[in-house]
Protein backbone atom coordinates (compact mmCIF):
# COMPACT_ATOMS: atom_id res chain seq x y z
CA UNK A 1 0.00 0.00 0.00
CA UNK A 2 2.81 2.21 0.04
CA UNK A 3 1.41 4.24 -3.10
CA UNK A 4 -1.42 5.09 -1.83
CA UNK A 5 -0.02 5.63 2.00
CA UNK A 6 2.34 8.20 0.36
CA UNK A 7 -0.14 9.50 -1.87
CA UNK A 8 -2.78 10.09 1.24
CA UNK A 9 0.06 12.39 2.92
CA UNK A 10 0.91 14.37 -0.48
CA UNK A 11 -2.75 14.66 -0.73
CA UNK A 12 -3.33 15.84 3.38
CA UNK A 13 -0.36 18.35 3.14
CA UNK A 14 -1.73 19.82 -0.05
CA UNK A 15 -5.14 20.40 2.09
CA UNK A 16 -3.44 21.59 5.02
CA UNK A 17 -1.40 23.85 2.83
CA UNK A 18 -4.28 25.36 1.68
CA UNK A 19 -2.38 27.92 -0.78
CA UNK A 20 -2.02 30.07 2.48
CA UNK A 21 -0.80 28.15 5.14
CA UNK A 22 2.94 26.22 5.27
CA UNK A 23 3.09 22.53 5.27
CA UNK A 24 6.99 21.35 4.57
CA UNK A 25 7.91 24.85 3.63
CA UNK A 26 9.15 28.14 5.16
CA UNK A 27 7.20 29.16 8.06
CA UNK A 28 8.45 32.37 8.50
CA UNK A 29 5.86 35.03 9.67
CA UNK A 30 4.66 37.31 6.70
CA UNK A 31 3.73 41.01 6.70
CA UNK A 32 0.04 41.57 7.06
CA UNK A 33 -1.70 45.13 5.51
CA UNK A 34 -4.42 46.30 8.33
CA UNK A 35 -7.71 45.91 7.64
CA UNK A 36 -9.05 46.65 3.89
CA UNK A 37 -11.25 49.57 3.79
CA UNK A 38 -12.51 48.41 0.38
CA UNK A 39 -16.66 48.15 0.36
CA UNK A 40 -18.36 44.86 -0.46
CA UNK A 41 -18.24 41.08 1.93
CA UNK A 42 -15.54 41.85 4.80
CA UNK A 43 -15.24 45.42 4.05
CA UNK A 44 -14.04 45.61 7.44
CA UNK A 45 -11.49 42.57 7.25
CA UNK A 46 -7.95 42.75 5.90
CA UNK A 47 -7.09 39.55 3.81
CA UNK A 48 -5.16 37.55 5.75
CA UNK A 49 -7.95 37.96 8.27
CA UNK A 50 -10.37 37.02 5.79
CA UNK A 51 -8.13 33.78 5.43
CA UNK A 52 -8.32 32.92 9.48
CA UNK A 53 -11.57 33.55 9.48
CA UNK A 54 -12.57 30.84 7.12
CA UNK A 55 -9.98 28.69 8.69
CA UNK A 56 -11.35 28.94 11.99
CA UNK A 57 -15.21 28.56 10.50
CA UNK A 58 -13.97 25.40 8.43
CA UNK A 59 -12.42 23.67 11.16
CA UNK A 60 -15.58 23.27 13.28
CA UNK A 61 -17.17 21.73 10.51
CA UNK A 62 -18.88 17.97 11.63
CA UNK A 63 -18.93 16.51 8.30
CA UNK A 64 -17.59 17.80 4.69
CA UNK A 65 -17.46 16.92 0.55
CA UNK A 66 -14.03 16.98 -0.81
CA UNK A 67 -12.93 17.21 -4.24
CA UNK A 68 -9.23 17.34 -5.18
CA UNK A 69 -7.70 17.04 -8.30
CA UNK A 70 -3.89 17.37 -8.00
CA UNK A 71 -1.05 16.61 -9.57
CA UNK A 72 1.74 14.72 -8.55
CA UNK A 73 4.62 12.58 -9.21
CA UNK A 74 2.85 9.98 -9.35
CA UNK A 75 0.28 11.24 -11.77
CA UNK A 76 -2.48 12.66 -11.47
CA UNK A 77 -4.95 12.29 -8.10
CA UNK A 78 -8.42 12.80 -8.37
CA UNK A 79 -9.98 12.16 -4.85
CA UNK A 80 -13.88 13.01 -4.04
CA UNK A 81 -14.66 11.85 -0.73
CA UNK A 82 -17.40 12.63 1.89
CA UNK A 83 -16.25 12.48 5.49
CA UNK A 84 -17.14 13.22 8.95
CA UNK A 85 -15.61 13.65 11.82
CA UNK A 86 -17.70 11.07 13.49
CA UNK A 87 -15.85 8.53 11.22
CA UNK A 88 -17.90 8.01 8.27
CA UNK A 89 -16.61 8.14 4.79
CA UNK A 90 -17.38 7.50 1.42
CA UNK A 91 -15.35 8.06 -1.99
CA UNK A 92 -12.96 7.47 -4.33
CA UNK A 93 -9.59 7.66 -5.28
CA UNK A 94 -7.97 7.40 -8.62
CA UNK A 95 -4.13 7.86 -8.96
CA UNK A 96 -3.29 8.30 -12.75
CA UNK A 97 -2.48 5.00 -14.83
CA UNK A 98 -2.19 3.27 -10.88
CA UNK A 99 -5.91 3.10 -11.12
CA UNK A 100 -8.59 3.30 -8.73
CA UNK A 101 -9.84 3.17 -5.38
CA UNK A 102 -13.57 2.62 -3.61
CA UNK A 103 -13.56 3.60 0.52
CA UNK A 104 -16.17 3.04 3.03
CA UNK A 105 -15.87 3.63 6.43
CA UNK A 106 -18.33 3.72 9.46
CA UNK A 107 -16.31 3.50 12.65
CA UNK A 108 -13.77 1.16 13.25
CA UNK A 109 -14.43 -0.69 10.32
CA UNK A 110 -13.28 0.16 6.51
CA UNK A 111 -14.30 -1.27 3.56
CA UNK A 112 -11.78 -0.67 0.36
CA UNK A 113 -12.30 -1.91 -3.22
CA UNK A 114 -9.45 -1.90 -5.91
CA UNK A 115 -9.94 -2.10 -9.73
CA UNK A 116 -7.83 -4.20 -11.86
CA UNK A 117 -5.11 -1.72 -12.36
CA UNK A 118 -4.59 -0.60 -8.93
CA UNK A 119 -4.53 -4.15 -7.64
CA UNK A 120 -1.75 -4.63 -9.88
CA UNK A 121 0.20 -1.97 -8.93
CA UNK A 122 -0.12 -2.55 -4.99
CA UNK A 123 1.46 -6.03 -5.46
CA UNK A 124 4.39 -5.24 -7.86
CA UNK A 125 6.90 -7.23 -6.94
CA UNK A 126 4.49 -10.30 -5.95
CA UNK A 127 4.86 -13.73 -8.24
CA UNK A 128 2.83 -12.98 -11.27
CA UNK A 129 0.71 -16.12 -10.67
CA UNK A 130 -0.29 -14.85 -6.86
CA UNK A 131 -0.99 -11.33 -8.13
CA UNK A 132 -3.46 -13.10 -11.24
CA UNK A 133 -5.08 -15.27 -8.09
CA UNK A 134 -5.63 -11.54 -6.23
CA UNK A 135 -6.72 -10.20 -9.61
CA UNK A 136 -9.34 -13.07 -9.97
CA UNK A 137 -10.52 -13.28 -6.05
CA UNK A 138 -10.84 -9.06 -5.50
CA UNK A 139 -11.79 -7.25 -8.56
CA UNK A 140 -15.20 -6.60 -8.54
CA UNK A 141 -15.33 -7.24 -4.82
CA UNK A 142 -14.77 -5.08 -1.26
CA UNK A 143 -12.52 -6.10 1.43
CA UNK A 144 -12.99 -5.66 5.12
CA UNK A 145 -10.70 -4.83 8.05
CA UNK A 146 -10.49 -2.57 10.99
CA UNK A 147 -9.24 0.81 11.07
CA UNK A 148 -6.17 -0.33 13.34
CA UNK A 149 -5.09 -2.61 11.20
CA UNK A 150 -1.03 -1.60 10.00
CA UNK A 151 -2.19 -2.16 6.19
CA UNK A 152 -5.69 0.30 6.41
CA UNK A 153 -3.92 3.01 8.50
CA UNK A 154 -1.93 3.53 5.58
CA UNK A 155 -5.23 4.73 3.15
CA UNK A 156 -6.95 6.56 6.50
CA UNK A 157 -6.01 9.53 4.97
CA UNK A 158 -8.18 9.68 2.41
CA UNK A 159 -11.02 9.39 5.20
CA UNK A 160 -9.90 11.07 8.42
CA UNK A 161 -11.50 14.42 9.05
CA UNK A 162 -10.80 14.96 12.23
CA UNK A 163 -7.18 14.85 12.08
CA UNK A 164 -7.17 17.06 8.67
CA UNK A 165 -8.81 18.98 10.43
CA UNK A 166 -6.54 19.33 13.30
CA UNK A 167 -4.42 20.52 10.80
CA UNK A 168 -6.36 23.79 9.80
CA UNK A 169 -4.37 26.23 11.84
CA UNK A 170 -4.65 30.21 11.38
CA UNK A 171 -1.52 31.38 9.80
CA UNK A 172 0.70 34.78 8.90
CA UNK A 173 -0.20 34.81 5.61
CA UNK A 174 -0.82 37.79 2.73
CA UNK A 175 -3.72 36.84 1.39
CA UNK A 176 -5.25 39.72 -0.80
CA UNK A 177 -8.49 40.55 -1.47
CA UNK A 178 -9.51 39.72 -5.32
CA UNK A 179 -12.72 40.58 -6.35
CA UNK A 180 -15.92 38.37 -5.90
CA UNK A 181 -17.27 35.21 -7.61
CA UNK A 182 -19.04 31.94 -7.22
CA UNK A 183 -18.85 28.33 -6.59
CA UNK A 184 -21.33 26.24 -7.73
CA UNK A 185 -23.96 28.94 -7.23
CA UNK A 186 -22.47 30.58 -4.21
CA UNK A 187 -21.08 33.64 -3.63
CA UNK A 188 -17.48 33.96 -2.53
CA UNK A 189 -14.85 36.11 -2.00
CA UNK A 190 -11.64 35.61 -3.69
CA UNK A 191 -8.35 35.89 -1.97
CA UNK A 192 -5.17 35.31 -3.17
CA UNK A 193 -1.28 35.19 -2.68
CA UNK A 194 2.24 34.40 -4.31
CA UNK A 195 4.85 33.26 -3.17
CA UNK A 196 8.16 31.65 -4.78
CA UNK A 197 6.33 28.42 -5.96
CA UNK A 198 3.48 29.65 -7.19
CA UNK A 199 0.25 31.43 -6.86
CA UNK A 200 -2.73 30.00 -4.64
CA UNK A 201 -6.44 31.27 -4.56
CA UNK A 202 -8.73 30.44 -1.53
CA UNK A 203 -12.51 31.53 -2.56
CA UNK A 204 -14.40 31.99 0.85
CA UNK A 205 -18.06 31.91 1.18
CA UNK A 206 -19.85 35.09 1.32
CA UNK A 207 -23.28 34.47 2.85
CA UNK A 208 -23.90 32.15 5.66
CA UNK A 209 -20.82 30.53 7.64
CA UNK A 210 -17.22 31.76 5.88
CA UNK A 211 -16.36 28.39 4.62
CA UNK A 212 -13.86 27.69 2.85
CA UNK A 213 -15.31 26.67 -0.99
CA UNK A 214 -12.51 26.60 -3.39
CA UNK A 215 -8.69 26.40 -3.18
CA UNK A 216 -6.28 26.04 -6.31
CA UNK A 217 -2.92 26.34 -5.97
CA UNK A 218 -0.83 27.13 -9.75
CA UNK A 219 3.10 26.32 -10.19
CA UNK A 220 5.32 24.74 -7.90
CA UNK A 221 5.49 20.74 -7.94
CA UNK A 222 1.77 19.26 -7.14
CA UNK A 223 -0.94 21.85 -8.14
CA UNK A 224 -3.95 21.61 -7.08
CA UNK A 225 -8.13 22.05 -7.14
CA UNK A 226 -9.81 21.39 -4.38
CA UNK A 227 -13.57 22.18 -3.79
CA UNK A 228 -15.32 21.46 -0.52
CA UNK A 229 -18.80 21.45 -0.35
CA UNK A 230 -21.87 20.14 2.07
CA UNK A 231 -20.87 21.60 5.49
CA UNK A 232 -22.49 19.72 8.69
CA UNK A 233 -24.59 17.23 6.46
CA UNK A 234 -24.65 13.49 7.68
CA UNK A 235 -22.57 11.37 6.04
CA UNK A 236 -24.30 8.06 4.77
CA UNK A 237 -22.65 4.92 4.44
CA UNK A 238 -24.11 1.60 3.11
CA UNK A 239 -22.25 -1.34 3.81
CA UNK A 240 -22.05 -3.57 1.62
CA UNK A 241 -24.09 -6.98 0.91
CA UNK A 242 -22.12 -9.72 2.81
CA UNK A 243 -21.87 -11.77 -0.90
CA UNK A 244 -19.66 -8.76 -2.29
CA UNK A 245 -17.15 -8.88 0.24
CA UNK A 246 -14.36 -11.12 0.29
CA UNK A 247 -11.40 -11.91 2.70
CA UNK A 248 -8.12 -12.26 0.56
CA UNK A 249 -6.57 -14.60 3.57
CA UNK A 250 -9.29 -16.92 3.61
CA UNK A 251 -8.33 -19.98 0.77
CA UNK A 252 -10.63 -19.96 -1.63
CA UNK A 253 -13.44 -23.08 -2.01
């Protein structure tokens, strides 16, 4: 699993980085202007207080949609995942020509599905003839296991809100105010900054709660898209039918 256990932290620092917070990178403090006297959502805010704001507002957030679409050097990760921080989860993950990934999770207990192509890649190295027997028993089929298990901690990731969440920490940061727009039919405030890697936007909503809607990062070595979506609404998982799971240490017949 060691694909997708690295891929899971590329992905979690890319959503703690947030285009304006540090994750891996210089933490030095920033200079911050004082508060924008601009008219329009925040008029009374500066920026980077706009930023902490929707930090601060995202982070109490019970349950959450994420989209990211990133890439890396791996190839490309597209994740879309629902998540609480209760512990239920549902989504998938799909890591370039390494294929794709199904997640449940409802407490302790995780169910994970693997097409063909990912299957093959998680047991390069295997005997050809064990990895066609894996091929044969799995595809098509979910596996079960607990969340403590050394082999599943590895893809909780992918499915752990509270500990992304954790991560969400206000920042000096020099976020800029940018003009207004929308996500998906709601209006946001765009803030951005630069930096020597690249340029990231955070859009930030504008009515309601100040979520956090949209953040894309440009340049540097893993852009990123990330959309999040469905603040505080329950997160449904159906487990599934006993006769599609299958336990790959069981012998078969």
């Amino acid at each position: 699993m060691r694909l997708l256990a690295r891929t899971a932290a590329n992905t979690l620092c890319a959503l703690t980085v947030l285009g304006l917070a540090a994750c891996g990178t210089d933490t030095s403090p920033t200079k911050t202007t004082g508060p924008s006297k601009s008219v329009g959502p925040f008029a009374d805010m500066s920026g980077p207080e706009v930023a902490n704001k929707a930090l601060k507002t995202t982070k109490k957030a019970k349950s959450m949609k994420i989209a990211v679409d990133m890439k890396t050097t791996d190839g490309p990760v597209s994740a879309h995942i629902a998540m609480s921080t209760s512990g239920n989860c549902t989504g998938t993950v799909s890591i370039g020509p390494a294929g794709t990934m199904e997640i449940l999770r409802t407490g302790d207990t995780i169910y994970t599905k693997f097409d063909e192509a990912m299957l093959r890649e998680q047991s390069k190295g295997e005997p050809a003839a064990d990895v066609d027997a894996a091929v044969d028993l799995l595809v098509g089929h979910w596996m079960k296991s607990k969340a403590s298990d050394p082999d599943t901690k590895d893809m909780l990731g992918f499915c752990d809100l509270g500990s992304l969440l954790k991560d969400f920490e206000t920042n000096d940061n020099a976020a800029r105010k940018d003009g207004e727009t929308t996500v998906d039919g709601q209006r946001a405030l765009r803030l951005t900054e630069k930096d020597s890697e690249g340029t990231y936007t955070m859009l930030v909503a504008t009515e309601g709660d100040p979520y956090m809607l949209k953040v894309d990062s440009k340049g540097g070595k893993e852009p990123m898209t990330m959309t999040l979506s469905d603040f505080n609404k329950p997160v449904v998982v159906k487990e599934p039918a006993a006769k599609d799971i299958v336990d790959p240490d069981k012998p078969a017949g």
